[in-house]
C-alpha atoms as a PDB file:
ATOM      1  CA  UNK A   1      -9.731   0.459  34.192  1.00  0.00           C
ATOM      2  CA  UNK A   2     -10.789  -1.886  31.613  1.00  0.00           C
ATOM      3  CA  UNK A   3     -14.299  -1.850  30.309  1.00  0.00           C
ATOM      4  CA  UNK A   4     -16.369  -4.394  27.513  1.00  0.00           C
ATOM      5  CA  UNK A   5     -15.539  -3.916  24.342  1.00  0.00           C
ATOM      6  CA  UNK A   6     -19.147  -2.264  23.602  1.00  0.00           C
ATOM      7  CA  UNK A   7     -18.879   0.238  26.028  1.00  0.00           C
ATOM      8  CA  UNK A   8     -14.860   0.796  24.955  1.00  0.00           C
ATOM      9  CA  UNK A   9     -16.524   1.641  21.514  1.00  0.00           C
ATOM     10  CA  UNK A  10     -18.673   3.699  22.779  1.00  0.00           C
ATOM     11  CA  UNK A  11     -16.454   5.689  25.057  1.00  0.00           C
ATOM     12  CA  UNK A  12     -13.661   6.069  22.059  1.00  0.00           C
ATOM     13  CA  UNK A  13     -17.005   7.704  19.474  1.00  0.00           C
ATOM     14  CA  UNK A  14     -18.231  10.282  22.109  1.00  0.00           C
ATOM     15  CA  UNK A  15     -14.559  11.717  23.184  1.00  0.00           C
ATOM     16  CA  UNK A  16     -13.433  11.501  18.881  1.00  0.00           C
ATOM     17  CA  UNK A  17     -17.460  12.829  18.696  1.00  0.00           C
ATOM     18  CA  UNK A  18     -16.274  16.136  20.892  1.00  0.00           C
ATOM     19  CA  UNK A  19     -12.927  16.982  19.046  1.00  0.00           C
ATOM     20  CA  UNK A  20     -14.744  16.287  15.299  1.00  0.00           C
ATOM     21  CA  UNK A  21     -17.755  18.364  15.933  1.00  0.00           C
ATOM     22  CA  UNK A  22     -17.132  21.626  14.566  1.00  0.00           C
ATOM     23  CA  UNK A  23     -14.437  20.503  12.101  1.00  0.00           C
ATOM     24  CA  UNK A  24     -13.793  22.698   8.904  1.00  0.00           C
ATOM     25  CA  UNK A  25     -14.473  20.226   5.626  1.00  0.00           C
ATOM     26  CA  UNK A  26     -14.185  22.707   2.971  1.00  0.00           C
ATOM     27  CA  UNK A  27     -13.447  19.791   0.607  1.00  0.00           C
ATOM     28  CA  UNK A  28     -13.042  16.135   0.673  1.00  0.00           C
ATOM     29  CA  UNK A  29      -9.758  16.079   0.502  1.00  0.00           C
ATOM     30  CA  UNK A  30      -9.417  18.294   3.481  1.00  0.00           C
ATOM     31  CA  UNK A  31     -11.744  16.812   5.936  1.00  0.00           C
ATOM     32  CA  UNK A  32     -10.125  13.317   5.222  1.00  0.00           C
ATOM     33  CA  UNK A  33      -7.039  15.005   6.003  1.00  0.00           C
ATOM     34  CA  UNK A  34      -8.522  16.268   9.115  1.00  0.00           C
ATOM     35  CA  UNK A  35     -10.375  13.212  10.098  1.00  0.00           C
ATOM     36  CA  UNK A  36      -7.192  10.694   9.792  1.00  0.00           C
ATOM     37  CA  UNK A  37      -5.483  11.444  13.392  1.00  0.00           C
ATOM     38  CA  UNK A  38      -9.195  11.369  15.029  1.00  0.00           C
ATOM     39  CA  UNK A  39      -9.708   7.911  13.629  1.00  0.00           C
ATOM     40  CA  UNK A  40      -6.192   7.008  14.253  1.00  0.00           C
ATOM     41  CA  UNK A  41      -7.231   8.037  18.091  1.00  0.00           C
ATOM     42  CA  UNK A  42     -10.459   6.338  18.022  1.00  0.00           C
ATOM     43  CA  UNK A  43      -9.675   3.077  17.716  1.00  0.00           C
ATOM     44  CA  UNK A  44      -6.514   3.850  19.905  1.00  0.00           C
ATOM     45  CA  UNK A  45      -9.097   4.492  22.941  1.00  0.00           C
ATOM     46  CA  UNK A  46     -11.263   1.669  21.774  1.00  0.00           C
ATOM     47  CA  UNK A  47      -8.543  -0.988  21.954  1.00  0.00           C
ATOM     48  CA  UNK A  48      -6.641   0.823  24.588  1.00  0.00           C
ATOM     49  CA  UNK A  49      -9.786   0.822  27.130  1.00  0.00           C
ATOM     50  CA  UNK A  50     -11.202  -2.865  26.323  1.00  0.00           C
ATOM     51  CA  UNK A  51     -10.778  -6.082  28.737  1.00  0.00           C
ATOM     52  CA  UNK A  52      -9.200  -7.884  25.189  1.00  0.00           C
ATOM     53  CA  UNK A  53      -6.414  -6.791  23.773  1.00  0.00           C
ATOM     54  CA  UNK A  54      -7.478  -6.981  20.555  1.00  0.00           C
ATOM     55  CA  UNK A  55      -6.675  -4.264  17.882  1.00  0.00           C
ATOM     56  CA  UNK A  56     -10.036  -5.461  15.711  1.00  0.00           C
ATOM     57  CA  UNK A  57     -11.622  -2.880  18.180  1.00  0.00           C
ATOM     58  CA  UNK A  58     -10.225  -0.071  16.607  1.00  0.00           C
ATOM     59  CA  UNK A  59     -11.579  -1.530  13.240  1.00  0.00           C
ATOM     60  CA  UNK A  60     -15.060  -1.848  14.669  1.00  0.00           C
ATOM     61  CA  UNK A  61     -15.063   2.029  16.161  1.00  0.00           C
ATOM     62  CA  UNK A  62     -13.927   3.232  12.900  1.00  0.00           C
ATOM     63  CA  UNK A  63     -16.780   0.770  11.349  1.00  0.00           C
ATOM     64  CA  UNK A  64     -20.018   2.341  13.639  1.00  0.00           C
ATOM     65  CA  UNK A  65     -17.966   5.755  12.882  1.00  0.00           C
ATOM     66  CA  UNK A  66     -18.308   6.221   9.775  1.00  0.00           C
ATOM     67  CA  UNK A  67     -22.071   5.005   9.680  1.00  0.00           C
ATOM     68  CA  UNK A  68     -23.282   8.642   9.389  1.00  0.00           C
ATOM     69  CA  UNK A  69     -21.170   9.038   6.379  1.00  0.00           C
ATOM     70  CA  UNK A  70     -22.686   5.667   4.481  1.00  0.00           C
ATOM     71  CA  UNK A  71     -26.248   6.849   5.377  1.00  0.00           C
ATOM     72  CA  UNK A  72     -25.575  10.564   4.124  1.00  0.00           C
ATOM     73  CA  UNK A  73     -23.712   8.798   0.997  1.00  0.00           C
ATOM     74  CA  UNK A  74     -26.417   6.802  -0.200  1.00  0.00           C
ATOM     75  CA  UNK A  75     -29.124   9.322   0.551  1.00  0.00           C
ATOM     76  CA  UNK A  76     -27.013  12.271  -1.885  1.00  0.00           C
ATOM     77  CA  UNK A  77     -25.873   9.053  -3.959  1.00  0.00           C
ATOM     78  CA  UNK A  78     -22.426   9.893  -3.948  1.00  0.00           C
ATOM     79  CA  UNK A  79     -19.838   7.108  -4.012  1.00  0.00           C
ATOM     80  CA  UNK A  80     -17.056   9.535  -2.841  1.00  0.00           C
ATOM     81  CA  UNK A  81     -18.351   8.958   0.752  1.00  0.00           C
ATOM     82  CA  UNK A  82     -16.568   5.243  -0.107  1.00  0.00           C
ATOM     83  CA  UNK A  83     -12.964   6.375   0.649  1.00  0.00           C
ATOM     84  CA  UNK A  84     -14.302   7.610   4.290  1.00  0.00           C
ATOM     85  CA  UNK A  85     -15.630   4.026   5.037  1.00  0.00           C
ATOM     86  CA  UNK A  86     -12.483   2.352   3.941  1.00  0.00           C
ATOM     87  CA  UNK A  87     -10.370   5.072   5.991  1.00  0.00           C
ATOM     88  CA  UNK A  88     -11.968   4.946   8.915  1.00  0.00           C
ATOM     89  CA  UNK A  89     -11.890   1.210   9.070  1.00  0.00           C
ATOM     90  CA  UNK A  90      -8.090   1.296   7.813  1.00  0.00           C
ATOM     91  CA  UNK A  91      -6.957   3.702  10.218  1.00  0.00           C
ATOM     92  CA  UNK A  92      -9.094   2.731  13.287  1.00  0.00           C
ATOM     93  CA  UNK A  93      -7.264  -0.753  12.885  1.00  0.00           C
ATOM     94  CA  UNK A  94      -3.959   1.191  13.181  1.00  0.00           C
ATOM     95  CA  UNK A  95      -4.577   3.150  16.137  1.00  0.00           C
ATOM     96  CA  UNK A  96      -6.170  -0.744  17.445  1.00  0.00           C
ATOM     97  CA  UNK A  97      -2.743  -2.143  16.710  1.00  0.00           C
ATOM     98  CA  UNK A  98      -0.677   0.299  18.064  1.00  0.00           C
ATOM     99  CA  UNK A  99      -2.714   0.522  21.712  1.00  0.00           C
ATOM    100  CA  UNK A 100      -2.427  -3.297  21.655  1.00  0.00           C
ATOM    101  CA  UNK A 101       1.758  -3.000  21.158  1.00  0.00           C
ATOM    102  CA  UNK A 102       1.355  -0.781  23.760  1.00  0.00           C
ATOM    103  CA  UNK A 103      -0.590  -2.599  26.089  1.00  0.00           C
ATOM    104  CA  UNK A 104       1.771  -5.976  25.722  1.00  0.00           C
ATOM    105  CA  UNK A 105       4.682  -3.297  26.203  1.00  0.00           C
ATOM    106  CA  UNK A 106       3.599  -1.779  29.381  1.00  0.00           C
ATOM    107  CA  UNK A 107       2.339  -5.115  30.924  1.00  0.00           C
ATOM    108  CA  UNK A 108       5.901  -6.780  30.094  1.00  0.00           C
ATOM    109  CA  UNK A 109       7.711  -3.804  31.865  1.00  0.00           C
ATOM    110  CA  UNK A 110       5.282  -4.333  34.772  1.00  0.00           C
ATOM    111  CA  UNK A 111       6.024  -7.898  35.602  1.00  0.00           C
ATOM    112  CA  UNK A 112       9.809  -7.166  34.280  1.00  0.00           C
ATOM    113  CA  UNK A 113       9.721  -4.795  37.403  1.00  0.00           C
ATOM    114  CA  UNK A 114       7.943  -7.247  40.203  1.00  0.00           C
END
């Protein structure tokens, strides 16, 4: 089932939202360590679930996912909260890219098949 890119978004932040809530981020090292497969997987199922296969989805979940980060970041004033923005967005893209290789893999197999 293929759904508009909005609601794809949306989807991929409330099931990466339920795996990240209770996360351990001792240290910012560690919680970017932590957070790198979820945002890899995020804009996986944002790419993976939309009508386009385009893997700019997975740079727009990790974009609205890392929001709370860049308003928490400029309330303590703390540029450290920088690297999560350009992680997020980095490795969102990835999981985008490789949902959309997977998507022109499987449908290639499919018609191979007919």
């Amino acid at each position: 089932m293929r759904f508009h890119p909005v609601i794809s978004i949306i989807i991929s932040i409330i099931i990466v939202s339920l795996f990240t809530w209770n996360l351990p981020g001792t240290s910012l090292i560690n919680s970017l360590i932590l957070i790198v497969p979820f945002a890899i997987l995020g804009g996986f199922i944002a790419t993976f679930l939309s009508k386009n296969n385009k893997a700019v989805y997975g740079s727009f979940f990790g974009m609205v996912w890392s929001l709370p980060y860049v308003l928490y970041g400029t309330v303590t004033k703390q540029n450290t909260y920088f690297l999560f923005v350009i992680s997020f967005l980095i490795f969102g893209y990835v999981g985008g890219y490789i949902a959309s290789l997977l998507r022109v893999r499987l449908n290639n197999e499919k018609t191979e098949n007919l």
